[in-house]
Protein backbone atom coordinates (compact mmCIF):
# COMPACT_ATOMS: atom_id res chain seq x y z
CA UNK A 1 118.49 229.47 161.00
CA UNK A 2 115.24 231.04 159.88
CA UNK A 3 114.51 234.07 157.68
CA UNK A 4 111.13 235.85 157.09
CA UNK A 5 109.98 235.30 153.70
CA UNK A 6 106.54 234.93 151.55
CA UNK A 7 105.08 231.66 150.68
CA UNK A 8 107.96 231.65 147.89
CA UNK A 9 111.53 229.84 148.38
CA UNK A 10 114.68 231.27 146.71
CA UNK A 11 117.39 229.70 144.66
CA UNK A 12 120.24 231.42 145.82
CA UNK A 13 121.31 233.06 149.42
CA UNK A 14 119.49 234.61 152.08
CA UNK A 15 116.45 236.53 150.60
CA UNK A 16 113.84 238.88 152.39
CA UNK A 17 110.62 239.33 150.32
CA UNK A 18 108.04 241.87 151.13
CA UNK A 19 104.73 241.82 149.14
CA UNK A 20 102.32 244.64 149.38
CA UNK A 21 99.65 244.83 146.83
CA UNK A 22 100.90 245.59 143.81
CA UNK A 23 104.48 245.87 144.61
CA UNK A 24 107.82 243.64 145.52
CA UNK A 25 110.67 244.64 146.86
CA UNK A 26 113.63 242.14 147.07
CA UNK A 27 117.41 242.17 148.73
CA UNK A 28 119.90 243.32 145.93
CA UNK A 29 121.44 240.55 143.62
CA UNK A 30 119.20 237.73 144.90
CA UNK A 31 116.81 236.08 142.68
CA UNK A 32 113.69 234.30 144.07
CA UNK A 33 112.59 231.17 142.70
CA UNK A 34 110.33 231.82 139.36
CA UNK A 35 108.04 228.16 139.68
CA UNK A 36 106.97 229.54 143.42
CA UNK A 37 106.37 233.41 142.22
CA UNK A 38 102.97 233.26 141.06
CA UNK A 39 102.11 231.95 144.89
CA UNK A 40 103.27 235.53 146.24
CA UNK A 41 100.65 236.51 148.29
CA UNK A 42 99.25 240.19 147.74
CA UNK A 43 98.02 241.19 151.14
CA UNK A 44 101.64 241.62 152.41
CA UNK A 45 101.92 238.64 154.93
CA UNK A 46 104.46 237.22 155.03
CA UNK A 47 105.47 233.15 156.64
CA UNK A 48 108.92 231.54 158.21
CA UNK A 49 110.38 228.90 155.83
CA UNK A 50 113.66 227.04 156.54
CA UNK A 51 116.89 228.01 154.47
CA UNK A 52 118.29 225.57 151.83
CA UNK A 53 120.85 223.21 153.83
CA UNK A 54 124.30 223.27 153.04
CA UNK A 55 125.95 220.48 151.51
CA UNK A 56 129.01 220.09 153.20
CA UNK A 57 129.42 223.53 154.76
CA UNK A 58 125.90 223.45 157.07
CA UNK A 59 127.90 224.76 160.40
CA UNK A 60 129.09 227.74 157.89
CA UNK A 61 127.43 231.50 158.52
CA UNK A 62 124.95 232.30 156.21
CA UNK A 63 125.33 235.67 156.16
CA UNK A 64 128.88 234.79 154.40
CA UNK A 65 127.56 232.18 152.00
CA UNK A 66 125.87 233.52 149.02
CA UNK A 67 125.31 237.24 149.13
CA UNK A 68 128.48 237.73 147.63
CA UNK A 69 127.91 235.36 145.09
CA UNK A 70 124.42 234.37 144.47
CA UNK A 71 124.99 232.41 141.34
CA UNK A 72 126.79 229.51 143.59
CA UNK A 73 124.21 226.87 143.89
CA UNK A 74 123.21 226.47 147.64
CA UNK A 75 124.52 222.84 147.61
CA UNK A 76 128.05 223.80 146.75
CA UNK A 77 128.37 226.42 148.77
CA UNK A 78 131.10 225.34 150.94
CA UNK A 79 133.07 225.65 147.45
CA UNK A 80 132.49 229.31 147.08
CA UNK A 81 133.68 229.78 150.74
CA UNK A 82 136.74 227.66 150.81
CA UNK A 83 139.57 227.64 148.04
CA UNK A 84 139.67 224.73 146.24
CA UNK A 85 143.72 224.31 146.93
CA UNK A 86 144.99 223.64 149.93
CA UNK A 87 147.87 225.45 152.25
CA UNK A 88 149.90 222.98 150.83
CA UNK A 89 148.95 224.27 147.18
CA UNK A 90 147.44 221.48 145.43
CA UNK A 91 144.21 221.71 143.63
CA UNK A 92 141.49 219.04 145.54
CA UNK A 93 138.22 218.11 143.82
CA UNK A 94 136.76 214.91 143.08
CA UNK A 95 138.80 214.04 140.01
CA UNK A 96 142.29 215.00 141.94
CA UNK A 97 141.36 213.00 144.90
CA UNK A 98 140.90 209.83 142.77
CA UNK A 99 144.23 210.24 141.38
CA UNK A 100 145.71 209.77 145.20
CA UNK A 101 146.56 205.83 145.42
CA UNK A 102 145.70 205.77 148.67
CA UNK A 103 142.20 207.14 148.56
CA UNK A 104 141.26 205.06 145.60
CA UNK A 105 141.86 201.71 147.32
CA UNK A 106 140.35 202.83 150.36
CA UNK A 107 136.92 203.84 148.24
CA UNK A 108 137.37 200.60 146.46
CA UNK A 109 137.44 198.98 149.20
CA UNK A 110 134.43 200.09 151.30
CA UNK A 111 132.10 200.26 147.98
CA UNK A 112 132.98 197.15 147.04
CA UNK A 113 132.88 195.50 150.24
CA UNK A 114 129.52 197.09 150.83
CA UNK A 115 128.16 196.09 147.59
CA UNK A 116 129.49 192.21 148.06
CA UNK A 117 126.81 192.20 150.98
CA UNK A 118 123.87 190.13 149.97
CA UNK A 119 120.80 191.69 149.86
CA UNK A 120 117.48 190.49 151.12
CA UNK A 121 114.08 191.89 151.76
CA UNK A 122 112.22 189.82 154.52
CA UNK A 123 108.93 189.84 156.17
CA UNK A 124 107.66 189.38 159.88
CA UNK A 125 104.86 186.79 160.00
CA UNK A 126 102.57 186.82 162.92
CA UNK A 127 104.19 183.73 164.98
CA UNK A 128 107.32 186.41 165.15
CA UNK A 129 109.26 183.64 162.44
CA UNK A 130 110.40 185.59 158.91
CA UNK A 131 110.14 184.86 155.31
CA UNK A 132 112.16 185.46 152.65
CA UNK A 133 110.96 187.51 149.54
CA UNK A 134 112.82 187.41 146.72
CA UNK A 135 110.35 188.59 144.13
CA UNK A 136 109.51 191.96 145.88
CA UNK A 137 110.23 194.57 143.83
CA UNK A 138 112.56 196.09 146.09
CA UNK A 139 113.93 193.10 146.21
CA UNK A 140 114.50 192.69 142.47
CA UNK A 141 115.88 196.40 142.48
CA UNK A 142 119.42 195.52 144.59
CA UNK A 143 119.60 191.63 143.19
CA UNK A 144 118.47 191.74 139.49
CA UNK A 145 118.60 195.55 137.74
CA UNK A 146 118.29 198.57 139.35
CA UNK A 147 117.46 200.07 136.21
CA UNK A 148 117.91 199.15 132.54
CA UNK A 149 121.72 199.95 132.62
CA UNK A 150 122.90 199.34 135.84
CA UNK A 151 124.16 196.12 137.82
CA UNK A 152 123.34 195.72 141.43
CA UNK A 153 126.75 195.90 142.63
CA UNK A 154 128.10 198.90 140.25
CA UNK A 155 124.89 200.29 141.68
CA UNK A 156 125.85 199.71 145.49
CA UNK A 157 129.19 200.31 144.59
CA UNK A 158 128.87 203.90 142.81
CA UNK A 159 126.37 205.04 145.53
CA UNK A 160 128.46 204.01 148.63
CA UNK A 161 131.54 206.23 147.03
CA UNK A 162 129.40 208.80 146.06
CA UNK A 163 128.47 209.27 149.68
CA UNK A 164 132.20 208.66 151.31
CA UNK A 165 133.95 211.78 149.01
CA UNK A 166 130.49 214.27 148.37
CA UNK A 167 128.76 213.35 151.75
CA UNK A 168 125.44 212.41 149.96
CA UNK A 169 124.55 209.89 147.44
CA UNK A 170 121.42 210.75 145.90
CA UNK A 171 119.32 207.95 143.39
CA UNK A 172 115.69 209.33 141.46
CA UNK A 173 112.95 206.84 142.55
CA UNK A 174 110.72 205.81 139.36
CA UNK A 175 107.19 204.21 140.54
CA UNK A 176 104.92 201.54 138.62
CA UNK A 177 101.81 203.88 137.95
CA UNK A 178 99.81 200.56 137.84
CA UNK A 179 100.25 199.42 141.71
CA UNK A 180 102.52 202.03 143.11
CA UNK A 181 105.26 199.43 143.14
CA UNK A 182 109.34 201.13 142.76
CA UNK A 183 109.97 200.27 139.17
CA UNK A 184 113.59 201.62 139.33
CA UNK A 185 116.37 203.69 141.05
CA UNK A 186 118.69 206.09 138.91
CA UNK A 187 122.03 207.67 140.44
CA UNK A 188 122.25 211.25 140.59
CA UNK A 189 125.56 212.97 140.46
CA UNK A 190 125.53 214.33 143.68
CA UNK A 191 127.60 217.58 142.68
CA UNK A 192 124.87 218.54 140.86
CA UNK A 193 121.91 218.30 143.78
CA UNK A 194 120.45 221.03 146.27
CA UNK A 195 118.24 220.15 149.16
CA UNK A 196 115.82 222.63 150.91
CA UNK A 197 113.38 222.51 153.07
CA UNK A 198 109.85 224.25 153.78
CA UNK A 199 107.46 223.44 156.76
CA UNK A 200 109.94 221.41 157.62
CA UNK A 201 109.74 219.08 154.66
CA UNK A 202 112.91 218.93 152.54
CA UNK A 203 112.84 218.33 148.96
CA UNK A 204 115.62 218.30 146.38
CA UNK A 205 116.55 220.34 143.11
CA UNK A 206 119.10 219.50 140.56
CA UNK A 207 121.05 222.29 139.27
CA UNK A 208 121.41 221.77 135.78
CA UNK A 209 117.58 221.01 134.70
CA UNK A 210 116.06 222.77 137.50
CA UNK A 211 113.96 219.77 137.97
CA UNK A 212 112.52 219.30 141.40
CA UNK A 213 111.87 216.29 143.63
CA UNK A 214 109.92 215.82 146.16
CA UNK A 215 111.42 214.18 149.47
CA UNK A 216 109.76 210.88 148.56
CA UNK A 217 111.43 210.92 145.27
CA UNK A 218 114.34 210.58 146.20
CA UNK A 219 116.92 207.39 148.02
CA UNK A 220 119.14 210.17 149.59
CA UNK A 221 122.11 208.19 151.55
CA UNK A 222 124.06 210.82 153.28
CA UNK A 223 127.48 210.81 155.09
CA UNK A 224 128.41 211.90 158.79
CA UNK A 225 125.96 214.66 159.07
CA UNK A 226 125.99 218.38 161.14
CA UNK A 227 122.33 219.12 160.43
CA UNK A 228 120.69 215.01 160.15
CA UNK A 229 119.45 216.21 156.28
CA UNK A 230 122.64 216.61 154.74
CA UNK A 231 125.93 215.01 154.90
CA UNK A 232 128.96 216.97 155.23
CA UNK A 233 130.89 216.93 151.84
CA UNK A 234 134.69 215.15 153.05
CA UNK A 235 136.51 216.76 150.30
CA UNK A 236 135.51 220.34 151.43
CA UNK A 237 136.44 219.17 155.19
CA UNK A 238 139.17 217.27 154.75
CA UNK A 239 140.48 219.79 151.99
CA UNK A 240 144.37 220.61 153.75
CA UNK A 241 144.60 216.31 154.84
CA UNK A 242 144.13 215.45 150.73
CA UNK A 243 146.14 218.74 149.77
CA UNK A 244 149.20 217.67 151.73
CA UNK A 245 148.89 214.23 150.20
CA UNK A 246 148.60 215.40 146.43
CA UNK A 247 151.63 217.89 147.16
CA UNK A 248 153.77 215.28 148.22
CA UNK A 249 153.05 213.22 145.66
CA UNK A 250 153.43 216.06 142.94
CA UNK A 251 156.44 216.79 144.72
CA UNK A 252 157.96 213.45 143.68
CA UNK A 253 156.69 213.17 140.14
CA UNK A 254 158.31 217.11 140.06
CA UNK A 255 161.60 215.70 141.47
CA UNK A 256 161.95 213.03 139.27
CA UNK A 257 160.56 214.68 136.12
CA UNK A 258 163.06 217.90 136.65
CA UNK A 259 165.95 215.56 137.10
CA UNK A 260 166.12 214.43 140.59
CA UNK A 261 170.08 215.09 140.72
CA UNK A 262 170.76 217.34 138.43
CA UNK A 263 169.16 220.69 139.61
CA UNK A 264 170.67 223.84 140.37
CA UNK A 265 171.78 227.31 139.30
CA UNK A 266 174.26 227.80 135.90
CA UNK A 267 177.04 230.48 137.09
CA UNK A 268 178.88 232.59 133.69
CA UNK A 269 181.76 234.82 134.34
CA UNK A 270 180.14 237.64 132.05
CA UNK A 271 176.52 238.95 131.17
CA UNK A 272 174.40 237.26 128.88
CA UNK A 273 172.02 238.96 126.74
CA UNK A 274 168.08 237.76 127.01
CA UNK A 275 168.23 235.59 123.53
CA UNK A 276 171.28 233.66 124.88
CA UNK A 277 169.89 233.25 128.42
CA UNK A 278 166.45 231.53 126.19
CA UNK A 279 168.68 230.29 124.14
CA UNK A 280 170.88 228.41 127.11
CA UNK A 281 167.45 227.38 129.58
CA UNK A 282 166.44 225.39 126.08
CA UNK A 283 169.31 223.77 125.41
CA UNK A 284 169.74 222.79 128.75
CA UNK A 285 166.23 222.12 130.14
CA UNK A 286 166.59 219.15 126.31
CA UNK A 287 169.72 217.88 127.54
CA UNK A 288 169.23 217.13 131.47
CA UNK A 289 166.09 217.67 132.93
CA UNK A 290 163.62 214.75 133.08
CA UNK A 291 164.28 211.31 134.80
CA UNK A 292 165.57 210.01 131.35
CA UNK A 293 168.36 212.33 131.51
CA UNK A 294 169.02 211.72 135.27
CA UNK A 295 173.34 211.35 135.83
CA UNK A 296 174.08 212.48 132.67
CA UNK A 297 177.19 214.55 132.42
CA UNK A 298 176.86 217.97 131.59
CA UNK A 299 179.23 219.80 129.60
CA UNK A 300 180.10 223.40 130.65
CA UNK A 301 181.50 226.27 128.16
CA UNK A 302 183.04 229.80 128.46
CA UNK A 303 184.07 228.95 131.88
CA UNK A 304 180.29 228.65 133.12
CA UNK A 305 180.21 226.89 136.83
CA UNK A 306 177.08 224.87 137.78
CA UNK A 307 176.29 224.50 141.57
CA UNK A 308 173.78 221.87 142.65
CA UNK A 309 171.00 222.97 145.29
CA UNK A 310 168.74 220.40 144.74
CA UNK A 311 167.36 218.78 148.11
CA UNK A 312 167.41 214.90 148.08
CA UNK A 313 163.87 213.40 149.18
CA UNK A 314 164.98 212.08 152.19
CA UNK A 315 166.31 215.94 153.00
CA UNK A 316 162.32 217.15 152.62
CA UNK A 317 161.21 214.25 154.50
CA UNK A 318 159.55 212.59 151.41
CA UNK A 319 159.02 209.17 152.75
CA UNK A 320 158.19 210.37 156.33
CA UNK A 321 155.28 212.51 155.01
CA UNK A 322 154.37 209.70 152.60
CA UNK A 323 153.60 207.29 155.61
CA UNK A 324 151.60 210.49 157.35
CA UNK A 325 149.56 210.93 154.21
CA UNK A 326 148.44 206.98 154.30
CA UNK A 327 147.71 207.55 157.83
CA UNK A 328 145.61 210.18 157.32
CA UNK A 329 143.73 208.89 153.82
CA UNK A 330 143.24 205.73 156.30
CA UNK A 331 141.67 207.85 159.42
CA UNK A 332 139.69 209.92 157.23
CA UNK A 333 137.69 206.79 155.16
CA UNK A 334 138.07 204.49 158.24
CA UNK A 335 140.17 201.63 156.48
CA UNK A 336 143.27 199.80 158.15
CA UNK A 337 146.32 200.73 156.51
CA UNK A 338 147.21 197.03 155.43
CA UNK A 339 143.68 197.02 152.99
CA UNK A 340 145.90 200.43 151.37
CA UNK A 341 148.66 198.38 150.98
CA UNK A 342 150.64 199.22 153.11
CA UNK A 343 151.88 196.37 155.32
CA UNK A 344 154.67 198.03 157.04
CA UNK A 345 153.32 197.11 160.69
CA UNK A 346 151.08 194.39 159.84
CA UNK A 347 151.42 190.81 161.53
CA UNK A 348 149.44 187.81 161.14
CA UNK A 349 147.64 188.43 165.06
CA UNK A 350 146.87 192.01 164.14
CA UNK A 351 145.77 192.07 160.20
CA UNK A 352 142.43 189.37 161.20
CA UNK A 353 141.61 191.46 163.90
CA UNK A 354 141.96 194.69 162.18
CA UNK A 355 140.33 192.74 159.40
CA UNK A 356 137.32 192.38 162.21
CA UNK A 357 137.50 196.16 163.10
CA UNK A 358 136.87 196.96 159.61
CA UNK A 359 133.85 195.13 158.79
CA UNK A 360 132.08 196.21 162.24
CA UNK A 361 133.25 199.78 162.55
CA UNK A 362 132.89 200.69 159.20
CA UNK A 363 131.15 198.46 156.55
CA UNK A 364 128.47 197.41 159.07
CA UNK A 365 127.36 201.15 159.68
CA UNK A 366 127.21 201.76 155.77
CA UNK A 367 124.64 199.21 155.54
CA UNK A 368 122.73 200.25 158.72
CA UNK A 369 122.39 203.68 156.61
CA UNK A 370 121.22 201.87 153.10
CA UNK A 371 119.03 199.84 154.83
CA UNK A 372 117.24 202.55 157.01
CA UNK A 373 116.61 204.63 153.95
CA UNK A 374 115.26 201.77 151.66
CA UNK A 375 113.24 201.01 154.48
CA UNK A 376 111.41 204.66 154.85
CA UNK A 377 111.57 204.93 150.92
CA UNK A 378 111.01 202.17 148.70
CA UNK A 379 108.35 200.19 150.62
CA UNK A 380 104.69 201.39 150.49
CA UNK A 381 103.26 202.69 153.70
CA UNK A 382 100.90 199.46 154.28
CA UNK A 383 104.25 197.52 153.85
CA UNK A 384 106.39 199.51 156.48
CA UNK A 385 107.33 197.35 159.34
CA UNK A 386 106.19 194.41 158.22
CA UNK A 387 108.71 194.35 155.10
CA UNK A 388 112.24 195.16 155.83
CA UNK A 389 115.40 195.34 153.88
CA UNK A 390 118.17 193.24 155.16
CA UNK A 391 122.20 193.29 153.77
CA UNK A 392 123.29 190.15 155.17
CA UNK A 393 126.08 191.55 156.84
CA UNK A 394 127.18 188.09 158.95
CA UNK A 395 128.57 186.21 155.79
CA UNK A 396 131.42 188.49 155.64
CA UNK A 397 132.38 187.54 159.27
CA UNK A 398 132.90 184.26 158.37
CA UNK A 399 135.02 184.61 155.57
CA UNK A 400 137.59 181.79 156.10
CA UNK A 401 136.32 178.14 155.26
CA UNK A 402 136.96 177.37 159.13
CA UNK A 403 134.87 179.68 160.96
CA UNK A 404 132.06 178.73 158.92
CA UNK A 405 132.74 175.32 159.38
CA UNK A 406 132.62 176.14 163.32
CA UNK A 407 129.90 178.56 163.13
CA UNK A 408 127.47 176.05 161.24
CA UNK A 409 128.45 173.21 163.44
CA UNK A 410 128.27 174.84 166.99
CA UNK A 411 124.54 176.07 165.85
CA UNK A 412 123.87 172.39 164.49
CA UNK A 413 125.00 170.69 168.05
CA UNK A 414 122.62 172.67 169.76
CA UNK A 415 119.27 172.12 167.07
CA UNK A 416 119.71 176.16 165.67
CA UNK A 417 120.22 175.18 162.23
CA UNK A 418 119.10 171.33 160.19
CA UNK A 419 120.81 170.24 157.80
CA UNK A 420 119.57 171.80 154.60
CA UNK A 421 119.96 175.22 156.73
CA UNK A 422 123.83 174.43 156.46
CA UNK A 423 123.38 172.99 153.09
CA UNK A 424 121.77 176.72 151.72
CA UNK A 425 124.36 178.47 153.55
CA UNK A 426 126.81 176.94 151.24
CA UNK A 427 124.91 177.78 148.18
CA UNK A 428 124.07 173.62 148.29
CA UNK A 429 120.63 172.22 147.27
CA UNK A 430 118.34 170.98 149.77
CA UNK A 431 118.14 166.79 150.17
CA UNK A 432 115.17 164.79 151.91
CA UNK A 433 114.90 164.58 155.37
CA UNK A 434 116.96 167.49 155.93
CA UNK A 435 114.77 169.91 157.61
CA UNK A 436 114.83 168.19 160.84
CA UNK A 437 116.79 169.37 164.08
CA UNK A 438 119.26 167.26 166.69
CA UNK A 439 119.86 168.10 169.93
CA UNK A 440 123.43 167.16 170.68
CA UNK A 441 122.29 163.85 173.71
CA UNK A 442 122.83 160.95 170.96
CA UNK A 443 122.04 163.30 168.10
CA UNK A 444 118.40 162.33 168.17
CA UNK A 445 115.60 163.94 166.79
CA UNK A 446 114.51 166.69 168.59
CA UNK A 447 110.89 166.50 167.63
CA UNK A 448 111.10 163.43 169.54
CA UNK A 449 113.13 163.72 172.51
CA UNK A 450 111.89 160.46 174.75
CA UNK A 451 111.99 158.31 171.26
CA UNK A 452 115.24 156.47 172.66
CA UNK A 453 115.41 157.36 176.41
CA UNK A 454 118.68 155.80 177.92
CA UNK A 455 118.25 152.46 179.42
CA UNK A 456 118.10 152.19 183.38
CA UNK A 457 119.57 149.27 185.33
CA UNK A 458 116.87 147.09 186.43
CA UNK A 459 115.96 147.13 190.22
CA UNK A 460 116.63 144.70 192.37
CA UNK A 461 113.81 141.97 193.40
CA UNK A 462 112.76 141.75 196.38
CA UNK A 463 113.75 139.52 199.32
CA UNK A 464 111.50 136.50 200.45
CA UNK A 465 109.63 137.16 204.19
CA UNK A 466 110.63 134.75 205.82
C-alpha cells in the first residue's frame, strides 16, 4: 500500500500533501509530522513513501484505519478498529488477559523456558572448528547485565512475553561511543511503539516522547508476522478466544458471589411503593447474596413467595466451556495442556513426548527469532558471520539425568567428546590428561591407533625338503 506524498512522513492516517511554492494543502483532520516539515520541498514534486505498518491489524484497510480518528497512534490501530470486548462481553487488554490462569502459566512457561536457555556467542575460526567468547560484549549483555537494572533472565523473560501477547518486543540499543561496542539493551513497552517505513527502511517512534529510532537502534523481536516488519498483536486477533475465557470465568466468580443457590425473583401479593422496593433489594441483597450467605434460609413476610430461576453451572455448561477455554489458551500460545495444569488426559507415554513437542515446536523457534535479530543487530558489520549468537537449545533435551548420561556416553564410545568435554557439560572442572579421545576397539587412544595392534597367531614354520 503506497500513497503519494512529499519528502515528509505523517503521524497519523493516510495523508496526501501537495506543495506548490508558497502554499500547502493537506487532507482534513490529518496532521503531518512537524520534525520532517521543514524538508517540504517548494517546487511541488512530490515522492512515494511506504505507510506506517500496523501493529497487529497490517491485513486491515487503510482507508478504515485512521481517518476517522487520527489521534490513534498508527501502532494501535487495530484497537481503534476492533472493540476492546468481545461477543462474549468481557473487556480483553493486556492486564485482563494476565488475570486468565491459563494464559499466565502458559506465558510463564515459554518466557521462562526461553530465558533458562544458555546463552553463548561463538566464533568460526578458519580450520571451520569454533571458539567460545565469553567476554564479548554481546556476550556479557544476555549472561552478566543487560543494563544497570536488569537480570539476564528477567530480561529474556519480559521480552519473550512481550512478544507472545503484543506481537513485538522492542529493546533501545545503547552503543560504547569509544569502539562502537553495544553497551546495553533497554525494554520498551511495546504498547507504546510505532514502526514506519520510508525508502523502504523502517524506523521506530515511541508515542509518548515522540522520540525516534532509527532501524539499527532498535532489537525488535516480533511475533507471527502478515507483513515480515511487524508482528501481529495476539490479543487484538485472538480477542473473542480470550473474551469467552474471561466470561466464563466472570461467570463463576458472578455465580458464586450473587449466591450460587439462592437467586431468583421475590413475588408480593400487593404493590409496593419505590422506597419499600429499595428498601426490600437492601435488606435482602445483606442477608443472602454472596457465597458467605450461600443456603441460608430466608424468611418471607406479608405472604411474599420467592421462586428460584437460578441456572446451576453444570445447566450453562460451566465446566464443559472451562476445558474449551484451556484448549484454546493452549492452541493459541502453543503449550500442551499438562504444562497449564491440566492433567486430565495426560499419561506417563504421552506427557515426555508432548514434553518433546514443546521444546522443538515452540521454544526452539523463539530462540531461532532472538538469535537472528542479535545476530543482524548487536554485532558490528566486520563481526557479522564470523561472530554468532548461540542459545544452547540441546541442554533442555536432555533434561533427565539418564539421557545425558546416554547422550555423553554414546558420543564418548565413538571419540566425539574426551573426557573433560563430559566433565564441562556437567558444570565439572577439567583434570589432566583429559582432553584426549578413545575410539571404542580397547578404548585406546585415538591419536595413536596402531600403539597396541592385536596380536596375530604366529605362522607356521616351514617343512624340511627332503
Amino acid at each position: 500500500m503506497e500513497g503519494k506524498l512529499t519528502k515528509a512522513l505523517w503521524i497519523r492516517g493516510d495523508i496526501t500533501i501537495r506543495a506548490t511554492p508558497g502554499k500547502w494543502a493537506f487532507v482534513p483532520r490529518l496532521t503531518p509530522n512537524p520534525a520532517f516539515l521543514p524538508t517540504l520541498p517548494g517546487n511541488g514534486h512530490s515522492t512515494t513513501i511506504q505507510k506506517p505498518f500496523l501493529g497487529g491489524g497490517c491485513c486491515a484497510p487503510a482507508e478504515q484505519r485512521s481517518l476517522n480518528n487520527p489521534n490513534i497512534p498508527l501502532g494501535t490501530a487495530l484497537a481503534g478498529l476492533s472493540s476492546p470486548s468481545g461477543s462474549a462481553g468481557a473487556v480483553v487488554n493486556v492486564q485482563t488477559v494476565l488475570g486468565l490462569s491459563e494464559a499466565w502459566r502458559a506465558l510463564t512457561v515459554i518466557g521462562g523456558t526461553v530465558a533458562s536457555v544458555p546463552f553463548r556467542v561463538l566464533e568460526k575460526m578458519s580450520d571451520g572448528t569454533t571458539k567460545d567468547r565469553p567476554d564479548h560484549p554481546v556476550s556479557i549483555l544476555f549472561t552478566v547485565e543487560p543494563n544497570k537494572y536488569t537480570t539476564p533472565f528477567v530480561f529474556m523473560e519480559t521480552m519473550v512475553i512481550h512478544a507472545l501477547l503484543k506481537g513485538n518486543a522492542y529493546a533501545a540499543i545503547e552503543y560504547n561511543r569509544r569502539n562502537a561496542d553495544v553497551k546495553s539493551l533497554n525494554l520498551l513497552d511495546p504498547g507504546e511503539m510505532d514502526v514506519f517505513q520510508t525508502d523502504g527502511v523502517p524506523f521506530y517512534k515511541h508515542i509518548t516522547t515522540g522520540k525516534t529510532y532509527a532501524y539499527d537502534e532498535i532489537l525488535h523481536v516480533c511475533n507471527t508476522s502478515w507483513n515480515a516488519k511487524v508482528g501481529l498483536d495476539v490479543i487484538a486477533t485472538h480477542r473473542e478466544n480470550l473474551s469467552l475465557a474471561l466470561a466464563n470465568r466472570n461467570y463463576g466468580a458472578n455465580f458464586y458471589r450473587n449466591g450460587a443457590q439462592l437467586s431468583g425473583v421475590l413475588k408480593h401479593p400487593g404493590s409496593l411503593s419505590k422506597e419499600a422496593m429499595t428498601r426490600l433489594k437492601q435488606s435482602w441483597s445483606v442477608a443472602y447474596e454472596g457465597s458467605t450467605n450461600a443456603g441460608r434460609t430466608a424468611i418471607l413476610e406479608e405472604g411474599m413467595d420467592y421462586s428460584p430461576i437460578t441456572l446451576k453451572p453444570s445447566d450453562a455448561n460451566f465446566n464443559e466451556t472451562k476445558r474449551i477455554v484451556v484448549a484454546d489458551i493452549a492452541r493459541i500460545f502453543g503449550v500442551p495442556q499438562f504444562l497449564l495444569e491440566d492433567l486430565d488426559r495426560a499419561t506417563f507415554n504421552n506427557i515426555e513426548h508432548l514434553s518433546q513437542l514443546f521444546l522443538t515446536q515452540t521454544i526452539r523457534p523463539w530462540c531461532k527469532r532472538i538469535e537472528a535479530e542479535i545476530n543482524r543487530k548487536l554485532f558490528k558489520r566486520e563481526e557479522r558471520g564470523r561472530l554468532v549468537a548461540f542459545l544452547d537449545f540441546d541442554d533442555l533435551l536432555m533434561a533427565d539425568l539418564r539421557s545425558r548420561a546416554e547422550y555423553a556416553r554414546t558420543l564418548f564410545n565413538v571419540g566425539a567428546l574426551s573426557p573433560n568435554d563430559i566433565r564441562r557439560m556437567s558444570g565439572y572442572n577439567p583434570i589432566e590428561q583429559g582432553e584426549k579421545h578413545y575410539v571404542q576397539s580397547n578404548m585406546m587412544d585415538i591419536s595413536q591407533p596402531n600403539a597396541n595392534p592385536t596380536p596375530t597367531a604366529p605362522e607356521p614354520p616351514d617343512e624340511p625338503e627332503n
